[in-house]
PDB file of N, CA and C in Angstrom:
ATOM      1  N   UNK A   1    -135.396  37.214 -51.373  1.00  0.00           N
ATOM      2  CA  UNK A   1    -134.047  36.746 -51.243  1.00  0.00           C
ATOM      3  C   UNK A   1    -134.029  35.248 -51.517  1.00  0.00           C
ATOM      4  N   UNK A   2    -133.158  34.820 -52.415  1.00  0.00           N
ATOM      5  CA  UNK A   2    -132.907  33.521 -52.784  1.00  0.00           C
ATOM      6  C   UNK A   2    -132.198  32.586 -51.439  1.00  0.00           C
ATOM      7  N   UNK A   3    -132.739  31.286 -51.376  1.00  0.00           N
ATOM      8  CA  UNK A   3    -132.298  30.253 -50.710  1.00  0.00           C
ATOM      9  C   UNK A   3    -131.104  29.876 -51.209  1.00  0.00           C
ATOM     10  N   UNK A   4    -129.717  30.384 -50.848  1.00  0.00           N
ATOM     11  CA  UNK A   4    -128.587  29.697 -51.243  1.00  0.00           C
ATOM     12  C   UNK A   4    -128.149  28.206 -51.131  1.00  0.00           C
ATOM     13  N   UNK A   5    -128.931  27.688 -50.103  1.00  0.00           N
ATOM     14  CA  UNK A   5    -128.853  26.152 -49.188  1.00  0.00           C
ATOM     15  C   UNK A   5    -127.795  26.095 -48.471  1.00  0.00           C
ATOM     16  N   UNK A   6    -127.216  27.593 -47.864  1.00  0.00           N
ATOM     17  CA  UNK A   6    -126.071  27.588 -47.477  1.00  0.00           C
ATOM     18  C   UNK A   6    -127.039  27.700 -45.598  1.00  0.00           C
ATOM     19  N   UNK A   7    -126.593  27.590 -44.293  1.00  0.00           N
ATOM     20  CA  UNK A   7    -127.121  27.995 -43.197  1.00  0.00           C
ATOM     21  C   UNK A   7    -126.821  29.268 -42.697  1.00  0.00           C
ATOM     22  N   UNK A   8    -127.443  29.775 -41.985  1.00  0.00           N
ATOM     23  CA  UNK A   8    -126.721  30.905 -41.385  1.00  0.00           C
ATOM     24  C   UNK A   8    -125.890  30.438 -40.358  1.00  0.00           C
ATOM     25  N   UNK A   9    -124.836  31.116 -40.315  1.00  0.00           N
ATOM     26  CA  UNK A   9    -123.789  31.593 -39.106  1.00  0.00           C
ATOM     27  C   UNK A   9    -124.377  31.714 -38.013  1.00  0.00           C
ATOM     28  N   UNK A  10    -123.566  30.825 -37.145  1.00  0.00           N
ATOM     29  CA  UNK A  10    -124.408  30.654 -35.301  1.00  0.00           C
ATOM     30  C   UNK A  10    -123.738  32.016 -35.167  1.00  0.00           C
ATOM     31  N   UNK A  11    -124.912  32.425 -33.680  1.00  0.00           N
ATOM     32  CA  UNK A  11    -124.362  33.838 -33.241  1.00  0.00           C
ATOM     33  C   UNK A  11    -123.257  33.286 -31.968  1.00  0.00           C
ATOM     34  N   UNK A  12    -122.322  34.210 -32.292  1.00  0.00           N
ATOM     35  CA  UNK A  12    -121.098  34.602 -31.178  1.00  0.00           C
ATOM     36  C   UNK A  12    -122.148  34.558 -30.018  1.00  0.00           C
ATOM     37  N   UNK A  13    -121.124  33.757 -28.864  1.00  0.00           N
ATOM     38  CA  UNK A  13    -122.150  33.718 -27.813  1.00  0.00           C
ATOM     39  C   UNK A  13    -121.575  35.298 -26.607  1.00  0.00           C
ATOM     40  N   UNK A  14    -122.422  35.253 -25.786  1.00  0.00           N
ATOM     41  CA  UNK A  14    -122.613  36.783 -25.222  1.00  0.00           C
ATOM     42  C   UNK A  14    -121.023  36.466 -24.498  1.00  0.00           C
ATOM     43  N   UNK A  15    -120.603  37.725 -25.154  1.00  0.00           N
ATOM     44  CA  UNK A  15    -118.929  38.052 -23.789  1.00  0.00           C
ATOM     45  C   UNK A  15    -118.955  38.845 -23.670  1.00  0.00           C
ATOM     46  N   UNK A  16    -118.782  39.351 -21.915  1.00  0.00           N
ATOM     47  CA  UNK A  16    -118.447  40.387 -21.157  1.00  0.00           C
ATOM     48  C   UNK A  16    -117.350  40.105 -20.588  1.00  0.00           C
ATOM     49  N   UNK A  17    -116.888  41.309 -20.606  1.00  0.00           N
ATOM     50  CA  UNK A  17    -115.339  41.202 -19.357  1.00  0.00           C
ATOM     51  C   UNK A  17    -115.035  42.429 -18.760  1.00  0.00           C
ATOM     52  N   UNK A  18    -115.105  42.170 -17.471  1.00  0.00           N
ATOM     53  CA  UNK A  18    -114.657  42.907 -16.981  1.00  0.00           C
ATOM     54  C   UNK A  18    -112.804  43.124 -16.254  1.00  0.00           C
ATOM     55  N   UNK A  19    -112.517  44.262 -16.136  1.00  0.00           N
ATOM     56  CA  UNK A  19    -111.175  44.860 -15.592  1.00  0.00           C
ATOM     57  C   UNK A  19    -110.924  45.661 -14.882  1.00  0.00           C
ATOM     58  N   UNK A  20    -110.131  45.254 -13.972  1.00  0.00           N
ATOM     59  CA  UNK A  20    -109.746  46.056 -12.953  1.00  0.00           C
ATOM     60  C   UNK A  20    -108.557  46.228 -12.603  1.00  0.00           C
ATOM     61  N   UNK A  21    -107.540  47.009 -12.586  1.00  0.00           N
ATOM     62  CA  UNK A  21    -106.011  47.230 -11.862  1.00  0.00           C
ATOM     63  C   UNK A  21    -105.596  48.516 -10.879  1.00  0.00           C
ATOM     64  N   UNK A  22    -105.143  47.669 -10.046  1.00  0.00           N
ATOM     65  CA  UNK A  22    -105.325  48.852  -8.799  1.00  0.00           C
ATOM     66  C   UNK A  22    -103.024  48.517  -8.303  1.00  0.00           C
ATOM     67  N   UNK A  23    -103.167  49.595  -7.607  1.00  0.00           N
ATOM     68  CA  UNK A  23    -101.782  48.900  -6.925  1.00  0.00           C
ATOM     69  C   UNK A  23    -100.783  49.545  -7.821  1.00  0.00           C
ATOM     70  N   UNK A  24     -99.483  49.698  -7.371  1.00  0.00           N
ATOM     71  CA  UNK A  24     -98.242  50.345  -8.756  1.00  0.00           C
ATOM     72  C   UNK A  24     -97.949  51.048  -7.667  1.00  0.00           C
ATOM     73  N   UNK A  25     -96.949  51.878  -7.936  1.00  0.00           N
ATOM     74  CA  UNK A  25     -96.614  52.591  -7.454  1.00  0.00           C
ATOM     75  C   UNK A  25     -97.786  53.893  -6.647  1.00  0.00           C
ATOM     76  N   UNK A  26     -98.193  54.594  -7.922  1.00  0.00           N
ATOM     77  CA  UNK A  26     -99.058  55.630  -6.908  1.00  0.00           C
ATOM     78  C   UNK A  26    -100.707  55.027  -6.637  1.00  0.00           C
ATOM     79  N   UNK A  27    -100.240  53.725  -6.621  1.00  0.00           N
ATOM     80  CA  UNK A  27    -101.908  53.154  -6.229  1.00  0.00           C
ATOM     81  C   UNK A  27    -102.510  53.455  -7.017  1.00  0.00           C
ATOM     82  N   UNK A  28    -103.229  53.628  -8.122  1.00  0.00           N
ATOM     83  CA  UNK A  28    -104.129  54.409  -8.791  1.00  0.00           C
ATOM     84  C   UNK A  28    -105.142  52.736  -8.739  1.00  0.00           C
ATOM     85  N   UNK A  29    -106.321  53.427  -9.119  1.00  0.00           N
ATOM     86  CA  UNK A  29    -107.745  51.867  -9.271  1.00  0.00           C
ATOM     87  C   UNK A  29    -108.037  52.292 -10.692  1.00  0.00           C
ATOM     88  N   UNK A  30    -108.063  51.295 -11.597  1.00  0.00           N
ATOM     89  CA  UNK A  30    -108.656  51.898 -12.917  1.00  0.00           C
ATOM     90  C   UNK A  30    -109.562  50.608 -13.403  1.00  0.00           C
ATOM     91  N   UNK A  31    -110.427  50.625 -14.617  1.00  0.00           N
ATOM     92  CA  UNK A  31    -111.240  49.354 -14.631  1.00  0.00           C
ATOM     93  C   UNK A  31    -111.869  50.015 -15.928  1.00  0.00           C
ATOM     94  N   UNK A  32    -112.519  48.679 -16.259  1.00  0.00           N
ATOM     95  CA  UNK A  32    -113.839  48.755 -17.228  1.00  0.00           C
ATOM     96  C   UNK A  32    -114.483  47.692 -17.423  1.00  0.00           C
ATOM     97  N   UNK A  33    -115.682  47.708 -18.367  1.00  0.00           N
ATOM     98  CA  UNK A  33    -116.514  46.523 -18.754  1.00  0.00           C
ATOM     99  C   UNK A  33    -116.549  46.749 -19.738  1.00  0.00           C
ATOM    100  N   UNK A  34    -116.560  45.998 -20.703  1.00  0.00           N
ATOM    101  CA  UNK A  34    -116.577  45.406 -21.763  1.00  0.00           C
ATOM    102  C   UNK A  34    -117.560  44.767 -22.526  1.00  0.00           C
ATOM    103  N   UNK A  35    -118.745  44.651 -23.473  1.00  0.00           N
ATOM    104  CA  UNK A  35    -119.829  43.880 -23.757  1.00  0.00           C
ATOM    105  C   UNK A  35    -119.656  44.328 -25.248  1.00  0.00           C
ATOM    106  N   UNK A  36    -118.926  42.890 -25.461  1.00  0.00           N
ATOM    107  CA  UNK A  36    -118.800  42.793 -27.002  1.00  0.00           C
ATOM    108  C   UNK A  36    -119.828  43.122 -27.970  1.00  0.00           C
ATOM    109  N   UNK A  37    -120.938  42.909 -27.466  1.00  0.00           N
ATOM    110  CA  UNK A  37    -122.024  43.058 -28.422  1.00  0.00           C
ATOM    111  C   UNK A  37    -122.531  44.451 -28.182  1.00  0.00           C
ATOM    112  N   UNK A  38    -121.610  45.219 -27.520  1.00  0.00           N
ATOM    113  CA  UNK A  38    -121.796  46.986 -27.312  1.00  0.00           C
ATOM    114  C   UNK A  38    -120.960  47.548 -27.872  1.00  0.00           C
ATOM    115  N   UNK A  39    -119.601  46.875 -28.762  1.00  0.00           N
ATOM    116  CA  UNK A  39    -118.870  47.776 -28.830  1.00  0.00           C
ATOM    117  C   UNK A  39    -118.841  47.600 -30.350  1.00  0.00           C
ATOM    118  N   UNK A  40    -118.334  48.449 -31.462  1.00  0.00           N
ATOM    119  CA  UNK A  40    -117.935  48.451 -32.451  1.00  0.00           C
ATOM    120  C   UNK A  40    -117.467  47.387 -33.039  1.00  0.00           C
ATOM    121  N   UNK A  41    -117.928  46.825 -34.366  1.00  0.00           N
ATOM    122  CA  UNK A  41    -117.426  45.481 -34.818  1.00  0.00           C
ATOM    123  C   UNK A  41    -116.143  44.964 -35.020  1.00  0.00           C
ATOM    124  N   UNK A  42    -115.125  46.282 -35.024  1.00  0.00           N
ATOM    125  CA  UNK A  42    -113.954  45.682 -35.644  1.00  0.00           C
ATOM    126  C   UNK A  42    -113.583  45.415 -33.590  1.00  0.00           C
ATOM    127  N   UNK A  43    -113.797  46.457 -32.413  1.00  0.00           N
ATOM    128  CA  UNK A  43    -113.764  46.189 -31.498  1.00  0.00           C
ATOM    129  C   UNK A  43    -113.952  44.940 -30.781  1.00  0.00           C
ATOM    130  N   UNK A  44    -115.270  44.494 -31.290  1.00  0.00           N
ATOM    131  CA  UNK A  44    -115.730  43.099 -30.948  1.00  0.00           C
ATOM    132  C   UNK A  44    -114.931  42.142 -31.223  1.00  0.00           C
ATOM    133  N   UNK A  45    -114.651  42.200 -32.425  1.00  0.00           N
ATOM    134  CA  UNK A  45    -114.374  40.924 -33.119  1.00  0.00           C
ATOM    135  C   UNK A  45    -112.535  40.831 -32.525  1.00  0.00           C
ATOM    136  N   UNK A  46    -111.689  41.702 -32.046  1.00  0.00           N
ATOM    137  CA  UNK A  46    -110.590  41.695 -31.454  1.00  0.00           C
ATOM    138  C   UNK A  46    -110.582  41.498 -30.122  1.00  0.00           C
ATOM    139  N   UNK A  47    -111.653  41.395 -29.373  1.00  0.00           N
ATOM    140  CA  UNK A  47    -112.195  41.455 -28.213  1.00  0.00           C
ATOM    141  C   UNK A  47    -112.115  40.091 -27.767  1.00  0.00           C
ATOM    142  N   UNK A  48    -113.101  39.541 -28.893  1.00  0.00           N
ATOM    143  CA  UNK A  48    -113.260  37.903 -28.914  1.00  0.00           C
ATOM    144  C   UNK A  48    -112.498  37.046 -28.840  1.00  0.00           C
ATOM    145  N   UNK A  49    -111.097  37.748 -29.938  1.00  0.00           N
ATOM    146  CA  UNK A  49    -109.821  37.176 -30.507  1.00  0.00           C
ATOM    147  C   UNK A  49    -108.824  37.039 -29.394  1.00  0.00           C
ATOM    148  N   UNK A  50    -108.814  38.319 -28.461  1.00  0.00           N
ATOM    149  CA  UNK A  50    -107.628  38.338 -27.629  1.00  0.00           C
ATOM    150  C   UNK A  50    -108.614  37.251 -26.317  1.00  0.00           C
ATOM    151  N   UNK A  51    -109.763  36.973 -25.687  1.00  0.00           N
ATOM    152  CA  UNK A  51    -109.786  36.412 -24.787  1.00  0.00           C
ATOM    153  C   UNK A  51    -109.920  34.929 -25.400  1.00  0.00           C
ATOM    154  N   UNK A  52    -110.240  34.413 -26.447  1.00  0.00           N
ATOM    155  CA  UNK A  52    -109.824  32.968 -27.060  1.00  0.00           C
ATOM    156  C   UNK A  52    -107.913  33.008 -26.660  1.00  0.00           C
ATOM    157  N   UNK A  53    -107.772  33.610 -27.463  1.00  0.00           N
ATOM    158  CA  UNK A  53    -106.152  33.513 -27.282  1.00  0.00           C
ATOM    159  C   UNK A  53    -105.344  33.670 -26.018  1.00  0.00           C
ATOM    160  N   UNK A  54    -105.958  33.903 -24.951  1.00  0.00           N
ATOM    161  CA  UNK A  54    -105.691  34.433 -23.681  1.00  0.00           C
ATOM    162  C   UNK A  54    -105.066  33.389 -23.104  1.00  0.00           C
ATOM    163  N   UNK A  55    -106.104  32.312 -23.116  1.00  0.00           N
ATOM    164  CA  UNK A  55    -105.583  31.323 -22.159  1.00  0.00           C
ATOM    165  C   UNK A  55    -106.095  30.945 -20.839  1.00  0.00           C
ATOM    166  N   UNK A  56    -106.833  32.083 -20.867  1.00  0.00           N
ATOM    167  CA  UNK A  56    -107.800  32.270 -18.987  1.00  0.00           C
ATOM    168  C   UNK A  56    -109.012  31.574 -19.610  1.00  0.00           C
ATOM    169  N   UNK A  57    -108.992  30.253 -19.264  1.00  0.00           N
ATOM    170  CA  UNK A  57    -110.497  29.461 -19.267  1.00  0.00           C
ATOM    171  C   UNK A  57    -110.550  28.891 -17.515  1.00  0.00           C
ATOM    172  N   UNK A  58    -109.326  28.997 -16.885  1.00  0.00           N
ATOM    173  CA  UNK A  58    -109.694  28.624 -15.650  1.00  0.00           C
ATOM    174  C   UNK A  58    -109.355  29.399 -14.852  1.00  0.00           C
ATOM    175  N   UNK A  59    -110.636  29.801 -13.781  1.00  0.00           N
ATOM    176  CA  UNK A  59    -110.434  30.985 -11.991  1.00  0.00           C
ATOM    177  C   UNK A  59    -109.580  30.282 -11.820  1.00  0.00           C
ATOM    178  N   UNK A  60    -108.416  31.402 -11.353  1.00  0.00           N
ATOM    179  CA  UNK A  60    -107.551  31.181 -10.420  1.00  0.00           C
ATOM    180  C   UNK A  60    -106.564  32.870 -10.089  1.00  0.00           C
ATOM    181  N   UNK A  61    -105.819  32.545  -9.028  1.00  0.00           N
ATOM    182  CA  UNK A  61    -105.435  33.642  -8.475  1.00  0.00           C
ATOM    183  C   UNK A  61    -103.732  33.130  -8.153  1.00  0.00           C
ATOM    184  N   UNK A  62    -102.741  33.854  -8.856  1.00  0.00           N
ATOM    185  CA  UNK A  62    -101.317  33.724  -8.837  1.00  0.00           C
ATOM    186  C   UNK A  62    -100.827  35.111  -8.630  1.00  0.00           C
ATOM    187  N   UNK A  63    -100.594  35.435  -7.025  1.00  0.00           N
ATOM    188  CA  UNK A  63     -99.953  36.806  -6.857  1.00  0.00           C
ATOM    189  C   UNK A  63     -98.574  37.123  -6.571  1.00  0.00           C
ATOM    190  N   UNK A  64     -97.622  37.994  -6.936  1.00  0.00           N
ATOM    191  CA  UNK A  64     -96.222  37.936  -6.524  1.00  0.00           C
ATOM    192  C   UNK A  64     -95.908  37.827  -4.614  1.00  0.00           C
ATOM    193  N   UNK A  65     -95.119  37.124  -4.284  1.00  0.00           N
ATOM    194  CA  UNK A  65     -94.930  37.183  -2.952  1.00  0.00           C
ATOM    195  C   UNK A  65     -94.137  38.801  -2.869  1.00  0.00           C
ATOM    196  N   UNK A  66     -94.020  39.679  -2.118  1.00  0.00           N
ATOM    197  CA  UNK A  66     -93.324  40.457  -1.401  1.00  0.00           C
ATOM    198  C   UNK A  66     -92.928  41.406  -2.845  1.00  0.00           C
ATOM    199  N   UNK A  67     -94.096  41.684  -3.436  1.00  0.00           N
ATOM    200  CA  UNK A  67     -93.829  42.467  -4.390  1.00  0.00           C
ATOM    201  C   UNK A  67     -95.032  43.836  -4.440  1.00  0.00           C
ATOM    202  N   UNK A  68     -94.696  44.868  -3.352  1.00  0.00           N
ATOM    203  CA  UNK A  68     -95.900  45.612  -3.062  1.00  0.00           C
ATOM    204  C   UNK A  68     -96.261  46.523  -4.159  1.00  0.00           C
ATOM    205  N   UNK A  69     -95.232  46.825  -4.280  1.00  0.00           N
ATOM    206  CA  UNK A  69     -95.641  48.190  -5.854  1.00  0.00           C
ATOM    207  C   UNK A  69     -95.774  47.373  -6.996  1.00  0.00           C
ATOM    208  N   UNK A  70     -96.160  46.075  -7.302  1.00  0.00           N
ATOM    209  CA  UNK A  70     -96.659  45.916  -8.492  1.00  0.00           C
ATOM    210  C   UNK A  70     -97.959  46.045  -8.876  1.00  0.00           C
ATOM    211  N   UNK A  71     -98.643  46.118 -10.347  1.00  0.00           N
ATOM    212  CA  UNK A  71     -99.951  46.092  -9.900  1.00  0.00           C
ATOM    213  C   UNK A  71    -100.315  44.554  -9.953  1.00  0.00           C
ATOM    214  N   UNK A  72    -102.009  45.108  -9.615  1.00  0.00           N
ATOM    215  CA  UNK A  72    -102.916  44.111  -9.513  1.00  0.00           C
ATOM    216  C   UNK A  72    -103.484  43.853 -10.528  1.00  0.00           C
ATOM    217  N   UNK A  73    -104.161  42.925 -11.013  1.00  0.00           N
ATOM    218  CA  UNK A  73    -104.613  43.044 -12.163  1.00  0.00           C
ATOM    219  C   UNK A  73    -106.096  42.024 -11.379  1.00  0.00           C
ATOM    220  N   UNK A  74    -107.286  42.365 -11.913  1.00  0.00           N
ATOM    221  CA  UNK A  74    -108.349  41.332 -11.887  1.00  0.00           C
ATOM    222  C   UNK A  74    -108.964  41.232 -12.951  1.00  0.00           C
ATOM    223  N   UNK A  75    -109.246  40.141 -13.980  1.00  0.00           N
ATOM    224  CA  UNK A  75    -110.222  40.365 -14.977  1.00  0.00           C
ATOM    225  C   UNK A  75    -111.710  38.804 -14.496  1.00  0.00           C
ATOM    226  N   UNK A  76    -112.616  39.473 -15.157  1.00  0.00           N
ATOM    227  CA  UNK A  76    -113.870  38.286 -15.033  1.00  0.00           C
ATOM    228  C   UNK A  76    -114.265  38.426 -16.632  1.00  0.00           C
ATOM    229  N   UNK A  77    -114.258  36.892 -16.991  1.00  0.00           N
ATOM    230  CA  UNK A  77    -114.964  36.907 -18.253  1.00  0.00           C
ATOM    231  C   UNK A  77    -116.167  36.304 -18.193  1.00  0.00           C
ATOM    232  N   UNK A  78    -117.100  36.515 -18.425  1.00  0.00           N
ATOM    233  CA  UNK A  78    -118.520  36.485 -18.841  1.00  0.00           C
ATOM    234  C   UNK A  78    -118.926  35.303 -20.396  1.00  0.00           C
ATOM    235  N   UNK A  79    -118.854  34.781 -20.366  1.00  0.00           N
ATOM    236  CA  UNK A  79    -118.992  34.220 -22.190  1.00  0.00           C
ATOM    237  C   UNK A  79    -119.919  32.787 -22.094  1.00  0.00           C
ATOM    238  N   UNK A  80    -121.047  33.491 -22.735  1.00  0.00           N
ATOM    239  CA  UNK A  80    -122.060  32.331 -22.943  1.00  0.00           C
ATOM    240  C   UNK A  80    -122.480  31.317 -21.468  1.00  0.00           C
ATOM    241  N   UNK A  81    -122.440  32.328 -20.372  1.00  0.00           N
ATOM    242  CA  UNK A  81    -122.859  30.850 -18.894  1.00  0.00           C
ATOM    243  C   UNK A  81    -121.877  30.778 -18.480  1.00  0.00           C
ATOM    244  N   UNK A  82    -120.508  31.246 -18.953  1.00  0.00           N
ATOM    245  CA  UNK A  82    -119.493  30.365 -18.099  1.00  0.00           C
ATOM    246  C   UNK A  82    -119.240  31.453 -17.880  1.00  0.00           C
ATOM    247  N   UNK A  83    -117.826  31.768 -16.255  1.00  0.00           N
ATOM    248  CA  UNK A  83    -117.905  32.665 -15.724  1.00  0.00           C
ATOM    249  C   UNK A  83    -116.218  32.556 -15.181  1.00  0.00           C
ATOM    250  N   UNK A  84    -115.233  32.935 -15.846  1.00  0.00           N
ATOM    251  CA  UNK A  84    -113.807  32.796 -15.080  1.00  0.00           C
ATOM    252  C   UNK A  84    -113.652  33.885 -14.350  1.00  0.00           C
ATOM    253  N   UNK A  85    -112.864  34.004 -13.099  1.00  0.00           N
ATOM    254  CA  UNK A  85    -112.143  35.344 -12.672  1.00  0.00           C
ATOM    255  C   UNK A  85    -110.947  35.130 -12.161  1.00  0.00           C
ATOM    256  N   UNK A  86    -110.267  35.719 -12.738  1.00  0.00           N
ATOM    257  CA  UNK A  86    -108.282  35.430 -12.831  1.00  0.00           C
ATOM    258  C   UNK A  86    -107.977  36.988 -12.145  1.00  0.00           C
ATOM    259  N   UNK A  87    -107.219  36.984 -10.802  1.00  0.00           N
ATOM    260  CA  UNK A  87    -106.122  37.530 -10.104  1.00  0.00           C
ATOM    261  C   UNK A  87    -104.729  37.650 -10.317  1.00  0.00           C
ATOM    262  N   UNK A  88    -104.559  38.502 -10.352  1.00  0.00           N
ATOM    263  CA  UNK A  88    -102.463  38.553 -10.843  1.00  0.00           C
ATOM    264  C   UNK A  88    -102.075  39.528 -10.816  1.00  0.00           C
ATOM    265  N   UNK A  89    -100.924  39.316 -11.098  1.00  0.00           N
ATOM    266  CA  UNK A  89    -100.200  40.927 -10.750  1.00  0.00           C
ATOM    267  C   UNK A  89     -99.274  40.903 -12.161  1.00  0.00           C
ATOM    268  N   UNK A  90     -98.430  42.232 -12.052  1.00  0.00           N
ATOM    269  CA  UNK A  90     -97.323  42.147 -13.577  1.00  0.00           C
ATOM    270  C   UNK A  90     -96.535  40.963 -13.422  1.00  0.00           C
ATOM    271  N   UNK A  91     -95.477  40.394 -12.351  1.00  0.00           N
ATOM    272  CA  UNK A  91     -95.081  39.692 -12.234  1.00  0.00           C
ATOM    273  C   UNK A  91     -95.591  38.170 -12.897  1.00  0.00           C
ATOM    274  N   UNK A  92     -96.744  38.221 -12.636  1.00  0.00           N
ATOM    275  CA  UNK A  92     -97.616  36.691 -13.038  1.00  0.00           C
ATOM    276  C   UNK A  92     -98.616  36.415 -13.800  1.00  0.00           C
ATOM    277  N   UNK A  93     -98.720  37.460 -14.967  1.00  0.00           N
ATOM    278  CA  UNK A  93     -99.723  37.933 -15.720  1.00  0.00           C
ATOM    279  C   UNK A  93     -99.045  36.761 -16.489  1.00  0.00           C
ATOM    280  N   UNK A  94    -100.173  35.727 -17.105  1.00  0.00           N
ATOM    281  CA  UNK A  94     -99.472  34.810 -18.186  1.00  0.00           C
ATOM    282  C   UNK A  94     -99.308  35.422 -19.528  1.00  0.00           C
ATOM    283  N   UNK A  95     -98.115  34.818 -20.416  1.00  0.00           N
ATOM    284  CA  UNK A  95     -98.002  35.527 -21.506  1.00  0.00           C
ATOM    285  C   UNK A  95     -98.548  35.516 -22.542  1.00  0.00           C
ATOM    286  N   UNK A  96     -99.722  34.412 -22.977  1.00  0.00           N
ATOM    287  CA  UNK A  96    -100.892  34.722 -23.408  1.00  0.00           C
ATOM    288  C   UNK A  96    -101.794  35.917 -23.040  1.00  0.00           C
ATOM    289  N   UNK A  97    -102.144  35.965 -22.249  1.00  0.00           N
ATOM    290  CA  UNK A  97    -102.722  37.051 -21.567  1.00  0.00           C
ATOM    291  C   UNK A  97    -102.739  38.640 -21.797  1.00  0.00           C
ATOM    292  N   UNK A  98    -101.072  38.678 -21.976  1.00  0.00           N
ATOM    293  CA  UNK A  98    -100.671  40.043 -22.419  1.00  0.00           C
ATOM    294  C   UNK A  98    -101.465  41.008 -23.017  1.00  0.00           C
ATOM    295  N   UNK A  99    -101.664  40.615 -24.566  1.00  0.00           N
ATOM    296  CA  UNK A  99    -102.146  41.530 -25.531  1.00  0.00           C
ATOM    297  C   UNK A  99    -103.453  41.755 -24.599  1.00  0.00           C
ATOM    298  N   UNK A 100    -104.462  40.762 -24.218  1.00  0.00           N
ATOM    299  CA  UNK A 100    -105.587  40.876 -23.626  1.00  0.00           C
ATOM    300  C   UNK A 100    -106.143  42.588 -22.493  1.00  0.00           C
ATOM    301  N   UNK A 101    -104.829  41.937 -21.297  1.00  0.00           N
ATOM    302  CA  UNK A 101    -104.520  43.493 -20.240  1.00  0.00           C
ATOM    303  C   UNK A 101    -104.309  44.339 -21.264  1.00  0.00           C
ATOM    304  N   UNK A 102    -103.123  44.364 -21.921  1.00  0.00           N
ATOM    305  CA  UNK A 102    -103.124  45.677 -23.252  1.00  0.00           C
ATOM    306  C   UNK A 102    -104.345  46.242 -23.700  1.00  0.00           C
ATOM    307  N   UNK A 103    -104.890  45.781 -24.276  1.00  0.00           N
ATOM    308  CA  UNK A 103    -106.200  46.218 -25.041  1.00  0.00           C
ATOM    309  C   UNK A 103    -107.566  46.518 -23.732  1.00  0.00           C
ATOM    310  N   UNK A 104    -107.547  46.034 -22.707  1.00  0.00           N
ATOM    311  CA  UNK A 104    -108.564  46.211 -21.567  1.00  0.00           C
ATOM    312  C   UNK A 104    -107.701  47.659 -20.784  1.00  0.00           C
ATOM    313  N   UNK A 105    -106.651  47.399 -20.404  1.00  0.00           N
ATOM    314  CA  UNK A 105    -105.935  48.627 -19.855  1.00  0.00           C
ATOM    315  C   UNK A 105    -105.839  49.682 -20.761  1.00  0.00           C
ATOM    316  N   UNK A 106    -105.956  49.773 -22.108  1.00  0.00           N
ATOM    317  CA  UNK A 106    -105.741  51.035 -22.912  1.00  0.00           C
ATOM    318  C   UNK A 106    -107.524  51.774 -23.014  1.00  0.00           C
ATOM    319  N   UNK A 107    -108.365  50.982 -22.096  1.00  0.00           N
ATOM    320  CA  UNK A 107    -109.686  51.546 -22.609  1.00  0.00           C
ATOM    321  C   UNK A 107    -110.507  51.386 -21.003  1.00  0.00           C
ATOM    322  N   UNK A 108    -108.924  51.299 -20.071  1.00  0.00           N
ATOM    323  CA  UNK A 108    -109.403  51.298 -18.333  1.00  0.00           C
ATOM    324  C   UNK A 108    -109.639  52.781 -17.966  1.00  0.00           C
ATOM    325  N   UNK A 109    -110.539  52.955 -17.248  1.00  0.00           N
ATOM    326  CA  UNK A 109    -110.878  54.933 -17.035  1.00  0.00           C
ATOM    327  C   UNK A 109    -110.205  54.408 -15.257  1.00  0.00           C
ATOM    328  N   UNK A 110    -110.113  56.048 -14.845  1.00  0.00           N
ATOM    329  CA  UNK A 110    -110.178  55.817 -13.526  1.00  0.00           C
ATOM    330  C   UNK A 110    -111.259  55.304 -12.525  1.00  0.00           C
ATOM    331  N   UNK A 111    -111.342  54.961 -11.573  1.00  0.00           N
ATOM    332  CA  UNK A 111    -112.399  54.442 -10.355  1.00  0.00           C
ATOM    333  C   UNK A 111    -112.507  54.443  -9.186  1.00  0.00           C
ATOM    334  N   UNK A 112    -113.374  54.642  -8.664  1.00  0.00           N
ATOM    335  CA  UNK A 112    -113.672  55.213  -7.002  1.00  0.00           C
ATOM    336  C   UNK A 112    -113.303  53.799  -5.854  1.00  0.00           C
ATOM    337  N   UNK A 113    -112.047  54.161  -4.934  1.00  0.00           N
ATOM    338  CA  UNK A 113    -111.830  52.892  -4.390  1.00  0.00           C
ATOM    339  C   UNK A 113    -113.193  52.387  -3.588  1.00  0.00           C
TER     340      UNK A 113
END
């Protein structure tokens, strides 16, 4: 293989995320994990896209006051050493965020409280 003098491409650093939403109406707990470098490339690479775009680079926890049937939402991101975990509910889910729960909630299974 020829030396183009071009470098290689740094590797994507390791992201995991995890999800969890419990709470709603019939309570249900649902969740998953996530390890980009486990899942399918076009998976990954949208994976990557929606938690850049998210907006969650900083833990923190914003829950509705006196809002019992909403859900919960918890996600932890994992990426390269650093380690966020963001609390919220529908009410306070930021709107960056959105597509993110979308795509983690469409691939949440059920879970043992």
């Amino acid at each position: 293989m020829a030396d183009d003098g071009r470098s290689p491409e740094p590797a994507a650093p390791k992201l995991r995320v995890s999800f969890e939403q419990s709470g709603g109406f019939a309570g249900l707990l649902k969740g998953c994990v996530l390890d980009a470098d486990e899942l399918p490339a076009d998976e990954s690479v949208e994976l990557r896209r929606l938690v850049a775009a998210s907006g969650l680079d900083v833990s923190r926890e914003d829950l509705s006051r006196g809002a019992r049937d909403r859900r919960q939402i918890a996600i932890t991101i994992d990426r390269g050493g650093e380690r966020v975990a963001i609390v919220c509910d529908d009410g306070c889910t930021p709107e960056g965020a959105r597509p993110l729960v979308a795509f983690l909630a469409a691939r949440a299974r059920p879970q043992r409280p």
